[in-house]
PDB file of N, CA and C in Angstrom:
ATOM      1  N   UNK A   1      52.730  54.620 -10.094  1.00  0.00           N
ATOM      2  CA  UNK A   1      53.128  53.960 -11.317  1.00  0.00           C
ATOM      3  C   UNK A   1      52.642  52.516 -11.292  1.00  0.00           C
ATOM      4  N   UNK A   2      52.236  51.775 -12.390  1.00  0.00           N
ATOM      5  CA  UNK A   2      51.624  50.359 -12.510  1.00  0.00           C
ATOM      6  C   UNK A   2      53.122  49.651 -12.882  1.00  0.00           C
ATOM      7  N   UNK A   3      53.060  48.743 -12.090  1.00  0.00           N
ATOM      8  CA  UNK A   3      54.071  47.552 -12.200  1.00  0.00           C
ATOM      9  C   UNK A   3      53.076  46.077 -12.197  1.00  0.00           C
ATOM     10  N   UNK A   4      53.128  45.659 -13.528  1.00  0.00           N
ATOM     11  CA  UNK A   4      52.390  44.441 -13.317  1.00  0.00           C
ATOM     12  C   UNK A   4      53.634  43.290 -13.869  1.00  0.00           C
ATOM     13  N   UNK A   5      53.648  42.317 -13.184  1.00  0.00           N
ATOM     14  CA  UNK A   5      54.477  41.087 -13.210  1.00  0.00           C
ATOM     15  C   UNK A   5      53.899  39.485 -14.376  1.00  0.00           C
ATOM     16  N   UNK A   6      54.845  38.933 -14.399  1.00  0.00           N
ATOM     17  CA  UNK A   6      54.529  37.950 -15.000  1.00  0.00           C
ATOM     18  C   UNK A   6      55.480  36.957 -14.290  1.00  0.00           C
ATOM     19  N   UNK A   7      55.502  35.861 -13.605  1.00  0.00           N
ATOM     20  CA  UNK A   7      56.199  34.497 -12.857  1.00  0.00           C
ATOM     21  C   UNK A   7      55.898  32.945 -12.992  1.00  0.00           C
ATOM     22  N   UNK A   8      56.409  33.206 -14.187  1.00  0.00           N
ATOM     23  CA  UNK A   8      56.483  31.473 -14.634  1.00  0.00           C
ATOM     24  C   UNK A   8      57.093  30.658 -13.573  1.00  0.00           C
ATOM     25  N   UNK A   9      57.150  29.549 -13.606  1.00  0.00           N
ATOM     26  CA  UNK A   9      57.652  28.728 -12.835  1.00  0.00           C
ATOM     27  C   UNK A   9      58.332  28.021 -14.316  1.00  0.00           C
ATOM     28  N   UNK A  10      60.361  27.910 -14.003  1.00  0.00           N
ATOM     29  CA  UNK A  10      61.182  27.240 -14.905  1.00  0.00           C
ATOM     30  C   UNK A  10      61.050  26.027 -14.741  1.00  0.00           C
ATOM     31  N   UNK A  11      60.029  25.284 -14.733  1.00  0.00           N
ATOM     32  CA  UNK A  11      59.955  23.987 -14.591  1.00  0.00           C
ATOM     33  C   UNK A  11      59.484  22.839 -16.155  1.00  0.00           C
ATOM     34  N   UNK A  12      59.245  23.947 -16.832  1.00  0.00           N
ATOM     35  CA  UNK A  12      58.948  23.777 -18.275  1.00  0.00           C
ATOM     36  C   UNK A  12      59.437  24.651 -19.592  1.00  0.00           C
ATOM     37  N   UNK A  13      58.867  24.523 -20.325  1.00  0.00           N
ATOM     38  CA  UNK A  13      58.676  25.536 -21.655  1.00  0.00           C
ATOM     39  C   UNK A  13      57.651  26.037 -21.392  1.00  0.00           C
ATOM     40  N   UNK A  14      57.244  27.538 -22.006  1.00  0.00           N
ATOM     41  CA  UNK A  14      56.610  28.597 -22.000  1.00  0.00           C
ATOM     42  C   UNK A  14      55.286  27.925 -22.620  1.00  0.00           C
ATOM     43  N   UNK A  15      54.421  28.017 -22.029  1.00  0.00           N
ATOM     44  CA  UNK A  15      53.242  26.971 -23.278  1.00  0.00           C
ATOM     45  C   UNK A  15      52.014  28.390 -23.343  1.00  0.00           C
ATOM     46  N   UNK A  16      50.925  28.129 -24.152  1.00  0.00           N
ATOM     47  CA  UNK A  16      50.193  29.015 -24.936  1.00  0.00           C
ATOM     48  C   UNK A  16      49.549  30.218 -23.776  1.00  0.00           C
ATOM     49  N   UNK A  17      48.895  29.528 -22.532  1.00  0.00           N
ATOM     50  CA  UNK A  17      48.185  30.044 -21.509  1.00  0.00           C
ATOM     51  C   UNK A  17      49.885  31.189 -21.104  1.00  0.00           C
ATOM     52  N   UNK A  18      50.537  31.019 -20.452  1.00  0.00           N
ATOM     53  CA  UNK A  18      51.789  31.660 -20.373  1.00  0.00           C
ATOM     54  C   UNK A  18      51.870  33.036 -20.816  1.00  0.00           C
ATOM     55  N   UNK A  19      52.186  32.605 -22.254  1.00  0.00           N
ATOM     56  CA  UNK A  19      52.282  33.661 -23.012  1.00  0.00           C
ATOM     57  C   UNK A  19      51.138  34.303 -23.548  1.00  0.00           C
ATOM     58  N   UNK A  20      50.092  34.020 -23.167  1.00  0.00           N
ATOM     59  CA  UNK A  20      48.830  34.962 -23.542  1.00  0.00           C
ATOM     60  C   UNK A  20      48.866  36.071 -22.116  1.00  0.00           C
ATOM     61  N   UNK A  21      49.333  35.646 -21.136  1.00  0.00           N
ATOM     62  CA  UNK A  21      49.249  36.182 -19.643  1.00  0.00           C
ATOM     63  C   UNK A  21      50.715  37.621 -20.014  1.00  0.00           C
ATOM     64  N   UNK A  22      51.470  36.951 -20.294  1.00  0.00           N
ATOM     65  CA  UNK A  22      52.619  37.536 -20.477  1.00  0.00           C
ATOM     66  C   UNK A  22      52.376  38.705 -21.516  1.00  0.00           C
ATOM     67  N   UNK A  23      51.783  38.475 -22.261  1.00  0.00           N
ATOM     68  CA  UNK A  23      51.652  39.302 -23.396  1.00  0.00           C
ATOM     69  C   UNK A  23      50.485  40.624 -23.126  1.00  0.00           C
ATOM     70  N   UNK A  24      49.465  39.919 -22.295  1.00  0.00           N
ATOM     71  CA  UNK A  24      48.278  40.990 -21.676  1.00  0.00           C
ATOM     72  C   UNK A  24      49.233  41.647 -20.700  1.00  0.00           C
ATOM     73  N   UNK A  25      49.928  41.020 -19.955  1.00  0.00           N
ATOM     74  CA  UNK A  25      50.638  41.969 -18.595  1.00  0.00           C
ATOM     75  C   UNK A  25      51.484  43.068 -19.679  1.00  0.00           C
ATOM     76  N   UNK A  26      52.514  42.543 -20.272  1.00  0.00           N
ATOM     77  CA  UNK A  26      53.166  43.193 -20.956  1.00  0.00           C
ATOM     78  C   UNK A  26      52.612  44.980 -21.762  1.00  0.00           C
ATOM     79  N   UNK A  27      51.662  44.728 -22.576  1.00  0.00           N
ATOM     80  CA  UNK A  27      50.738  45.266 -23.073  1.00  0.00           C
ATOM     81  C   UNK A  27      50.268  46.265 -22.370  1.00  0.00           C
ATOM     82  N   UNK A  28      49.736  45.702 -21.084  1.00  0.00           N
ATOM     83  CA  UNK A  28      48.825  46.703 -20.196  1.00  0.00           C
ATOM     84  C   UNK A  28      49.994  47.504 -19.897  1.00  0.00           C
ATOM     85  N   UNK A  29      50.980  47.253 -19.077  1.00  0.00           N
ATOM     86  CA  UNK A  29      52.248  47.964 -18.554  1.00  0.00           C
ATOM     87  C   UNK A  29      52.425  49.095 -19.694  1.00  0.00           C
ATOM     88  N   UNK A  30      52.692  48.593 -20.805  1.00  0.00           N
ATOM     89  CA  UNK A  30      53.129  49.899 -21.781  1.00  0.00           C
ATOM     90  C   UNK A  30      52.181  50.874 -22.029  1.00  0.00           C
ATOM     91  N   UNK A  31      50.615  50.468 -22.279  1.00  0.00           N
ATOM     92  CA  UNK A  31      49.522  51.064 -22.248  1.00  0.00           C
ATOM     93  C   UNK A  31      49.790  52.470 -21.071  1.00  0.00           C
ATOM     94  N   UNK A  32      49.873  51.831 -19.556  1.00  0.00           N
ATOM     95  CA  UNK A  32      49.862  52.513 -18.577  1.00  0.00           C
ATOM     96  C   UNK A  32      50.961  53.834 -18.806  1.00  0.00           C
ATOM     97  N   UNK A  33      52.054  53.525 -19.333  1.00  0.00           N
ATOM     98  CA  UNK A  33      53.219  53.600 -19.002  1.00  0.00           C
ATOM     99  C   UNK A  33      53.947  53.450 -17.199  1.00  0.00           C
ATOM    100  N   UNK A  34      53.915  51.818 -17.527  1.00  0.00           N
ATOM    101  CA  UNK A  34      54.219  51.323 -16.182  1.00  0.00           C
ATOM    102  C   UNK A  34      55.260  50.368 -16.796  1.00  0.00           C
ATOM    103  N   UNK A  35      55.517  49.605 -15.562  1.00  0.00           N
ATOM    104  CA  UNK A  35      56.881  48.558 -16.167  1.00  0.00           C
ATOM    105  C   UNK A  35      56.423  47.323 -15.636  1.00  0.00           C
ATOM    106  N   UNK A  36      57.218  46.199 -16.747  1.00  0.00           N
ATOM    107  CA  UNK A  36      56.809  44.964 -16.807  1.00  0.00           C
ATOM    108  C   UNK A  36      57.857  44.156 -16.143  1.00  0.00           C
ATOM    109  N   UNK A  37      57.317  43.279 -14.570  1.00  0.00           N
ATOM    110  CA  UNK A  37      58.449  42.405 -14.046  1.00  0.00           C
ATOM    111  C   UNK A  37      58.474  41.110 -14.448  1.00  0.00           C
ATOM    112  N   UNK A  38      59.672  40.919 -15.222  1.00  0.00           N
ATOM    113  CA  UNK A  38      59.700  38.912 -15.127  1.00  0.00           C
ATOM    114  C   UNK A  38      60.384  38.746 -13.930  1.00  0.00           C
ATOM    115  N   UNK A  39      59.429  38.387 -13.112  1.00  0.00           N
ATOM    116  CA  UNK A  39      60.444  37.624 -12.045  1.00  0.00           C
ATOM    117  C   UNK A  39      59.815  35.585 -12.047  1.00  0.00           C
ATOM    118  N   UNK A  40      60.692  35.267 -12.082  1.00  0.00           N
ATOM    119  CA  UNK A  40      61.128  33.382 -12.283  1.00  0.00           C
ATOM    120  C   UNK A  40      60.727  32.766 -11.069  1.00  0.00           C
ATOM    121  N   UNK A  41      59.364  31.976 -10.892  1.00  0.00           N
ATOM    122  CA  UNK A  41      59.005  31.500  -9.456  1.00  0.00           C
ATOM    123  C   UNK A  41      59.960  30.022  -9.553  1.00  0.00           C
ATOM    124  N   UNK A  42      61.594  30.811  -9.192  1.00  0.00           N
ATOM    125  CA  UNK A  42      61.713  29.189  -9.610  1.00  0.00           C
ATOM    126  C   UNK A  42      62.279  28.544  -7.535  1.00  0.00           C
ATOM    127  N   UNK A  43      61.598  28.405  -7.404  1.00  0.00           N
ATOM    128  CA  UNK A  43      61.566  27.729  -5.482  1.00  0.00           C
ATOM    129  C   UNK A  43      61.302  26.475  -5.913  1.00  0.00           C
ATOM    130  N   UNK A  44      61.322  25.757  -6.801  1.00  0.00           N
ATOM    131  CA  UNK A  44      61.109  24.421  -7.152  1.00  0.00           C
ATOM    132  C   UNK A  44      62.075  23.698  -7.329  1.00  0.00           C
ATOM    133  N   UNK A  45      63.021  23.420  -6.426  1.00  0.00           N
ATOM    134  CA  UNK A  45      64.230  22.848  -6.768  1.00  0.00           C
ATOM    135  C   UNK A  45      64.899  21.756  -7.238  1.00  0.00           C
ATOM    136  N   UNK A  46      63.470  20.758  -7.011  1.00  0.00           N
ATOM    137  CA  UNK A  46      63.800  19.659  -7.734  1.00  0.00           C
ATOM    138  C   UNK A  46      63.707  19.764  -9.307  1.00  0.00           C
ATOM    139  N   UNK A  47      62.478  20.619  -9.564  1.00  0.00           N
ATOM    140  CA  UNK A  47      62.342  20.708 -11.357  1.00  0.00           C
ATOM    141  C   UNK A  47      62.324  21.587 -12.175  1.00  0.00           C
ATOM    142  N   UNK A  48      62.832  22.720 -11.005  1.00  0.00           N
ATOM    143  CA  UNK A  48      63.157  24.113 -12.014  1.00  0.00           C
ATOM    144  C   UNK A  48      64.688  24.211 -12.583  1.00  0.00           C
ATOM    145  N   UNK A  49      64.829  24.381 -13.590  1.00  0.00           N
ATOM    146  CA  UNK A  49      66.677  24.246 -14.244  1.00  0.00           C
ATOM    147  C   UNK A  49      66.827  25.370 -14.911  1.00  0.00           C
ATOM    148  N   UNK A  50      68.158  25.578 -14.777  1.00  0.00           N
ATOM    149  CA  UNK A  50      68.624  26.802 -15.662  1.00  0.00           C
ATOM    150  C   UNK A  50      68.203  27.187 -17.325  1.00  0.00           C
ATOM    151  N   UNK A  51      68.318  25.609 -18.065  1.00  0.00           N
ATOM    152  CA  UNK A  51      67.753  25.879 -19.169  1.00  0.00           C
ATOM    153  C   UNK A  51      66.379  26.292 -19.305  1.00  0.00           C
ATOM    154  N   UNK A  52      65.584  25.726 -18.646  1.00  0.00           N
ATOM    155  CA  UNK A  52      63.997  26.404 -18.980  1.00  0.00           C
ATOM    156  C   UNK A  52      64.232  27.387 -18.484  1.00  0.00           C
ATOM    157  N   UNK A  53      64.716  27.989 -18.008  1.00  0.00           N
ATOM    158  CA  UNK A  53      64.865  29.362 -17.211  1.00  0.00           C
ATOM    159  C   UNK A  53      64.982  30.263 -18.697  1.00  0.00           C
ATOM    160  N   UNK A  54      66.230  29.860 -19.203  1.00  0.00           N
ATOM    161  CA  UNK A  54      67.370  30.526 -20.340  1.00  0.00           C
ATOM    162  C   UNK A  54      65.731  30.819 -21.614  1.00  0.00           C
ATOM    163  N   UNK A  55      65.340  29.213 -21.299  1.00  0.00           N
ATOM    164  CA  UNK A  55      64.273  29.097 -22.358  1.00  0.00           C
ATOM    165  C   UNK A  55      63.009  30.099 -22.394  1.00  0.00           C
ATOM    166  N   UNK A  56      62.496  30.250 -21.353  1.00  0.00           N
ATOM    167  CA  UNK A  56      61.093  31.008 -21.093  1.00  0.00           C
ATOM    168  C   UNK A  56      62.049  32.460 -21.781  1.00  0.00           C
ATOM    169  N   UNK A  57      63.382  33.007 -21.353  1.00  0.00           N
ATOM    170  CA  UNK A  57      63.261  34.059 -21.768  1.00  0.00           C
ATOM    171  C   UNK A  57      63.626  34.309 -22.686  1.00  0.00           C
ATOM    172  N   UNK A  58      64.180  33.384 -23.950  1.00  0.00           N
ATOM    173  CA  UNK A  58      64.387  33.712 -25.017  1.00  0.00           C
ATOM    174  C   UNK A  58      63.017  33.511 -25.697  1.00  0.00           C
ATOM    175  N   UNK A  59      61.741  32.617 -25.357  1.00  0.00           N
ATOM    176  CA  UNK A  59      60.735  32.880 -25.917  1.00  0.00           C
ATOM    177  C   UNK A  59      59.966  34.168 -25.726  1.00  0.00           C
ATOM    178  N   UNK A  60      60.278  34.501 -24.843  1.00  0.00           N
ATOM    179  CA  UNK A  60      59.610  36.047 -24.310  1.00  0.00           C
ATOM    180  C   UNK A  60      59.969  36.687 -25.692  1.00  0.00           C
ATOM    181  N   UNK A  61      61.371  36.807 -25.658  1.00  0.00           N
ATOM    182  CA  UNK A  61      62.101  37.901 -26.338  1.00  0.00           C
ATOM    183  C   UNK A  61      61.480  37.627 -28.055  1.00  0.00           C
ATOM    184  N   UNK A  62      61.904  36.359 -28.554  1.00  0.00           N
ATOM    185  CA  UNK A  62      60.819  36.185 -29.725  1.00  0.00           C
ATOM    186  C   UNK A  62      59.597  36.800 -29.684  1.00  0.00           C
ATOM    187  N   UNK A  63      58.734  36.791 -28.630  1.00  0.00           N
ATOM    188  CA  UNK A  63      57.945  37.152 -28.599  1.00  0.00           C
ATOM    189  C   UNK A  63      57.456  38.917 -28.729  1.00  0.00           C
ATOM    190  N   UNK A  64      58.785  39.219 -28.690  1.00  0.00           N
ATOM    191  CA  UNK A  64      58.779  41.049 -28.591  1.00  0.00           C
ATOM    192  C   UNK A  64      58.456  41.353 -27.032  1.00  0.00           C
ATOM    193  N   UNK A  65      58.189  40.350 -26.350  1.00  0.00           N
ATOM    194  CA  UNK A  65      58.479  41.110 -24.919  1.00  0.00           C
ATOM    195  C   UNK A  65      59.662  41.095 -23.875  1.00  0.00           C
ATOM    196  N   UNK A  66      59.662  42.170 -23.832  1.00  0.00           N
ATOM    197  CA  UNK A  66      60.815  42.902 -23.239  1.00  0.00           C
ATOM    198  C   UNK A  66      59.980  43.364 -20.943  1.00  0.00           C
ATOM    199  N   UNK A  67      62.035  42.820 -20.793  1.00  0.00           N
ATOM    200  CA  UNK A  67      60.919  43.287 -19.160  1.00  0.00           C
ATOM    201  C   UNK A  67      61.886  44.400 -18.601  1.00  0.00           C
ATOM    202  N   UNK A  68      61.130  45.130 -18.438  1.00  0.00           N
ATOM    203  CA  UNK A  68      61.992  46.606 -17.291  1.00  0.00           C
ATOM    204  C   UNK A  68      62.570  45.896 -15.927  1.00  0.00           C
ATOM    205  N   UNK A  69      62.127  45.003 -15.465  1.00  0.00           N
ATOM    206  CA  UNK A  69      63.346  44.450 -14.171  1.00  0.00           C
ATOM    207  C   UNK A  69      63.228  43.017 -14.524  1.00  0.00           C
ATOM    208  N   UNK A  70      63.939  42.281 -13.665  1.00  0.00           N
ATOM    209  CA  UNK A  70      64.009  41.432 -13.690  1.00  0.00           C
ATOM    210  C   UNK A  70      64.531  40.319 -12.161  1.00  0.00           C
ATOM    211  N   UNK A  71      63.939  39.600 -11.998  1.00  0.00           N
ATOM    212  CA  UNK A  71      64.050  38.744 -10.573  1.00  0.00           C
ATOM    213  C   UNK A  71      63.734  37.321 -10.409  1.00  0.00           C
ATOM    214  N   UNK A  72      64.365  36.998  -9.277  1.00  0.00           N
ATOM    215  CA  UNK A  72      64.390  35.485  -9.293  1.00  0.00           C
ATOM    216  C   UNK A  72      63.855  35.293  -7.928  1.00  0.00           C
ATOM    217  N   UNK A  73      62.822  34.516  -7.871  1.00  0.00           N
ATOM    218  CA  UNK A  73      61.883  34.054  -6.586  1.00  0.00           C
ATOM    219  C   UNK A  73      62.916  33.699  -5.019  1.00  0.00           C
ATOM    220  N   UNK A  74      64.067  32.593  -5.867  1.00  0.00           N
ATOM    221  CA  UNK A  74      64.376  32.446  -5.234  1.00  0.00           C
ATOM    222  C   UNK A  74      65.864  33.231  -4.091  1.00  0.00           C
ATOM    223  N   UNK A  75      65.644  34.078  -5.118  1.00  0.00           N
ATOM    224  CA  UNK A  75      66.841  35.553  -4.302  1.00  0.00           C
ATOM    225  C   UNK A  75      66.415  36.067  -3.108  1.00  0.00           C
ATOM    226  N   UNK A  76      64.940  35.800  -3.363  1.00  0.00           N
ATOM    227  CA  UNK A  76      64.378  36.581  -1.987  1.00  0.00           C
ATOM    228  C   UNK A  76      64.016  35.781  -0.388  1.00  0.00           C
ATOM    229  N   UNK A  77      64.627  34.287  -0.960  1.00  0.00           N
ATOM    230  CA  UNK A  77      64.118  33.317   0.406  1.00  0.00           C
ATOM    231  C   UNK A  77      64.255  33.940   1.172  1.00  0.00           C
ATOM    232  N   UNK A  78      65.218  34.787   1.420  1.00  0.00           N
ATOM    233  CA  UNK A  78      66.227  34.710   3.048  1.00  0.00           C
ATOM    234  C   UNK A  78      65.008  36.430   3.211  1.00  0.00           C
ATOM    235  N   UNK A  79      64.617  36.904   2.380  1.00  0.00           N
ATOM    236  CA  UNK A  79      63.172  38.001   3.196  1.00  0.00           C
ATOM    237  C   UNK A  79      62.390  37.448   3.925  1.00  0.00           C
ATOM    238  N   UNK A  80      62.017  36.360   3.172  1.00  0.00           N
ATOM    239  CA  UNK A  80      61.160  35.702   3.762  1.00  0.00           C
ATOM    240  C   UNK A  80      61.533  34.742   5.327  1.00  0.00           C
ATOM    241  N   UNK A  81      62.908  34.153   5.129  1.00  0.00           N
ATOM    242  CA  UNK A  81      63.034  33.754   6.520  1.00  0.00           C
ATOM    243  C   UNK A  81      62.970  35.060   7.509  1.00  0.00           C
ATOM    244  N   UNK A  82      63.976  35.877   7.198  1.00  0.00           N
ATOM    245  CA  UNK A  82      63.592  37.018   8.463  1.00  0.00           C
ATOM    246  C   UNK A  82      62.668  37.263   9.183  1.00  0.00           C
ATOM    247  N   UNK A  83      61.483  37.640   7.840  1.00  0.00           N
ATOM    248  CA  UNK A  83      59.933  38.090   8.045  1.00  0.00           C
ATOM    249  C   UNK A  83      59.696  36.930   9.130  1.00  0.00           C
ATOM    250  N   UNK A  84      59.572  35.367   9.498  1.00  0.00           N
ATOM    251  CA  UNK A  84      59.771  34.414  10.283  1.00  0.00           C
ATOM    252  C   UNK A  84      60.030  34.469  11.721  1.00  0.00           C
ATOM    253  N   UNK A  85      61.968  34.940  11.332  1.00  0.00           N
ATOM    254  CA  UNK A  85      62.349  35.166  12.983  1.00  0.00           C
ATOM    255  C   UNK A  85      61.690  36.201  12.955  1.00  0.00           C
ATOM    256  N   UNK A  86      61.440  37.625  12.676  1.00  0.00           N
ATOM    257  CA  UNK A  86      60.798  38.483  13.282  1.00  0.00           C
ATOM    258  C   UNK A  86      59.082  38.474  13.974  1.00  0.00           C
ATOM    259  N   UNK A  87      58.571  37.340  13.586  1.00  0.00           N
ATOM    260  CA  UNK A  87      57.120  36.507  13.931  1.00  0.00           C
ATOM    261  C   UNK A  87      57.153  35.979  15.018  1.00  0.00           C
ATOM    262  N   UNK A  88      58.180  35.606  15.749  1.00  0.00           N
ATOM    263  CA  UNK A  88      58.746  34.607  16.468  1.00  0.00           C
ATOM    264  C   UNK A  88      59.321  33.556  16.267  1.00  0.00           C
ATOM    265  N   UNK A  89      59.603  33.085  14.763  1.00  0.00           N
ATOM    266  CA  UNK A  89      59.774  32.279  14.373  1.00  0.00           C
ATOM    267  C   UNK A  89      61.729  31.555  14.309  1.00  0.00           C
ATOM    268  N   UNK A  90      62.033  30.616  14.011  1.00  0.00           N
ATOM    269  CA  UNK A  90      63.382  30.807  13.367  1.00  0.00           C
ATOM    270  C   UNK A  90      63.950  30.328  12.190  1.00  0.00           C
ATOM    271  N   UNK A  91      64.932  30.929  12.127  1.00  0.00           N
ATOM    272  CA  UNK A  91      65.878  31.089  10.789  1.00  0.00           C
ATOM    273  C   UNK A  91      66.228  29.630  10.539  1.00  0.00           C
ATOM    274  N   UNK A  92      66.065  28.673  11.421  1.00  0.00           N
ATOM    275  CA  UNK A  92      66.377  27.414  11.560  1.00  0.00           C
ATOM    276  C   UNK A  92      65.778  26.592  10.809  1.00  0.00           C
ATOM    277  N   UNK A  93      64.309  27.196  11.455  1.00  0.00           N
ATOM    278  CA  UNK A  93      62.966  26.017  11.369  1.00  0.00           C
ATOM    279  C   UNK A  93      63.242  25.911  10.263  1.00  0.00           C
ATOM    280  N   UNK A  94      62.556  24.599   9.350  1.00  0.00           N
ATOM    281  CA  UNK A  94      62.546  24.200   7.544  1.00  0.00           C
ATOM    282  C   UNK A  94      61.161  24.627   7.201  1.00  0.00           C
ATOM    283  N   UNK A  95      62.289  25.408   6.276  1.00  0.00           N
ATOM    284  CA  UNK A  95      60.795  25.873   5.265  1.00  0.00           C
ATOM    285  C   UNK A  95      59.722  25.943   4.520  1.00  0.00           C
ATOM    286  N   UNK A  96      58.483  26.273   4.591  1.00  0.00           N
ATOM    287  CA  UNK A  96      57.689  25.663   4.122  1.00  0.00           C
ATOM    288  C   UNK A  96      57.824  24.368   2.789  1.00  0.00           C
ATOM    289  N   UNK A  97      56.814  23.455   3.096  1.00  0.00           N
ATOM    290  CA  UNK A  97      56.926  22.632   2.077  1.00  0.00           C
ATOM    291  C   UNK A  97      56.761  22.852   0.746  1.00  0.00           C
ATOM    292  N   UNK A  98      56.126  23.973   0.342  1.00  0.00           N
ATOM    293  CA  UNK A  98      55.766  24.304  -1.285  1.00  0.00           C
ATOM    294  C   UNK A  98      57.185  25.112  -1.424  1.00  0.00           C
ATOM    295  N   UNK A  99      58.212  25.409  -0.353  1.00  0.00           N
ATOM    296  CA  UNK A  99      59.190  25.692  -1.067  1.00  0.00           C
ATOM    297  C   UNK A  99      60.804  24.516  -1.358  1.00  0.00           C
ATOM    298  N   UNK A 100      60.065  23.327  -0.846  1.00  0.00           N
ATOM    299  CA  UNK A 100      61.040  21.987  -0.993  1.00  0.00           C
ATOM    300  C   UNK A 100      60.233  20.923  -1.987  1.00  0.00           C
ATOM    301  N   UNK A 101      58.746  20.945  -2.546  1.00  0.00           N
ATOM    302  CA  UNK A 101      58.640  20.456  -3.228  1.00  0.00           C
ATOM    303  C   UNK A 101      57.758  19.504  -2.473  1.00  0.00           C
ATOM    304  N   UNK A 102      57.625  19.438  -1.045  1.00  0.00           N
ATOM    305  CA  UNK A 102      56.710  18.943  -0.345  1.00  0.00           C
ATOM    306  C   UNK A 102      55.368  18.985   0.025  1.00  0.00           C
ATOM    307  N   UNK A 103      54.816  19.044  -0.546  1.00  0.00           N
ATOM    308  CA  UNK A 103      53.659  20.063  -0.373  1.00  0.00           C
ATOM    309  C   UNK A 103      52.244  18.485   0.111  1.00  0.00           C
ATOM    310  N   UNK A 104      51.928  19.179   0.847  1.00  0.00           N
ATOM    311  CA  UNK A 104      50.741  17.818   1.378  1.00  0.00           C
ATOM    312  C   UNK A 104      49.475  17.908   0.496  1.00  0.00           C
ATOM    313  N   UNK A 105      48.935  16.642   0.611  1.00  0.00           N
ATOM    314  CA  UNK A 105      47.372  16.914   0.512  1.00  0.00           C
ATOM    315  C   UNK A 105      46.395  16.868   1.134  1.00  0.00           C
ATOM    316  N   UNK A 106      45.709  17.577   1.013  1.00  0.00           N
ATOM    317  CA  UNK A 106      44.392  17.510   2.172  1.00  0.00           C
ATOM    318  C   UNK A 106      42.876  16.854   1.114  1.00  0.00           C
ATOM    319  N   UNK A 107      42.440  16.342   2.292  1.00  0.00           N
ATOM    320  CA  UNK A 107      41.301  15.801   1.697  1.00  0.00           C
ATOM    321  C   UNK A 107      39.864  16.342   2.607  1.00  0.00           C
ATOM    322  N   UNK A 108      39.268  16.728   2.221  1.00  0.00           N
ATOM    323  CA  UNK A 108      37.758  17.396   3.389  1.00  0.00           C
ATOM    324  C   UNK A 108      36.831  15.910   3.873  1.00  0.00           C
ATOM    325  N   UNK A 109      36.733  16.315   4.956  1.00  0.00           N
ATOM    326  CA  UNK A 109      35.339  15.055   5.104  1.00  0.00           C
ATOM    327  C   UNK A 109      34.222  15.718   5.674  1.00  0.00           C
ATOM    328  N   UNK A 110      33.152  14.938   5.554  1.00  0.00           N
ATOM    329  CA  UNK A 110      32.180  15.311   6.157  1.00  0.00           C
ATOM    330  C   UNK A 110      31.134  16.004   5.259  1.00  0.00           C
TER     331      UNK A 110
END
């Protein structure tokens, strides 16, 4: 069965690129007869909020798209720590920086 997703990040309003993505995923899924996931990349904790959250999906829904599941990025941290300790890693260590908002930059030389 085709499961194709769509994962905004609630850090905004739904803007045009978004919902053209949303609307092709959507589309294709029903085409297939497969199902469409909104799941919410919201691991952004400083600038993801409940209202853009509330917001992206009432524009969806204006939009006539409808999602067969539904999920939140950040429900699944603690898979991801496991997956970690089971690496060798631990449940301790702090977690990557793109999931605190830390994220470095690199620059190439040479």
């Amino acid at each position: 069965m085709t499961l194709v997703r769509f994962a905004p990040s609630p850090t905004g309003r739904l803007h045009l690129g978004n919902a053209f993505i949303a609307l092709v995923n959507f589309l294709f899924a029903r085409k297939s007869g497969g199902r469409f996931l909104l799941r919410l990349d919201d691991t952004d904790r400083e600038r993801s909020t409940p209202e853009f959250a509330s917001a992206i999906e009432a524009d969806l829904a204006w939009m006539g798209i409808g999602w067969d599941d539904f999920a939140r990025q950040s429900d699944r941290l603690d898979r991801y720590l496991d997956q970690q300790e089971g690496k060798g890693g631990s449940r301790d260590a702090p977690p990557p920086a793109r999931w605190t908002g830390q994220v470095a930059t690199c620059t190439m030389r040479g």
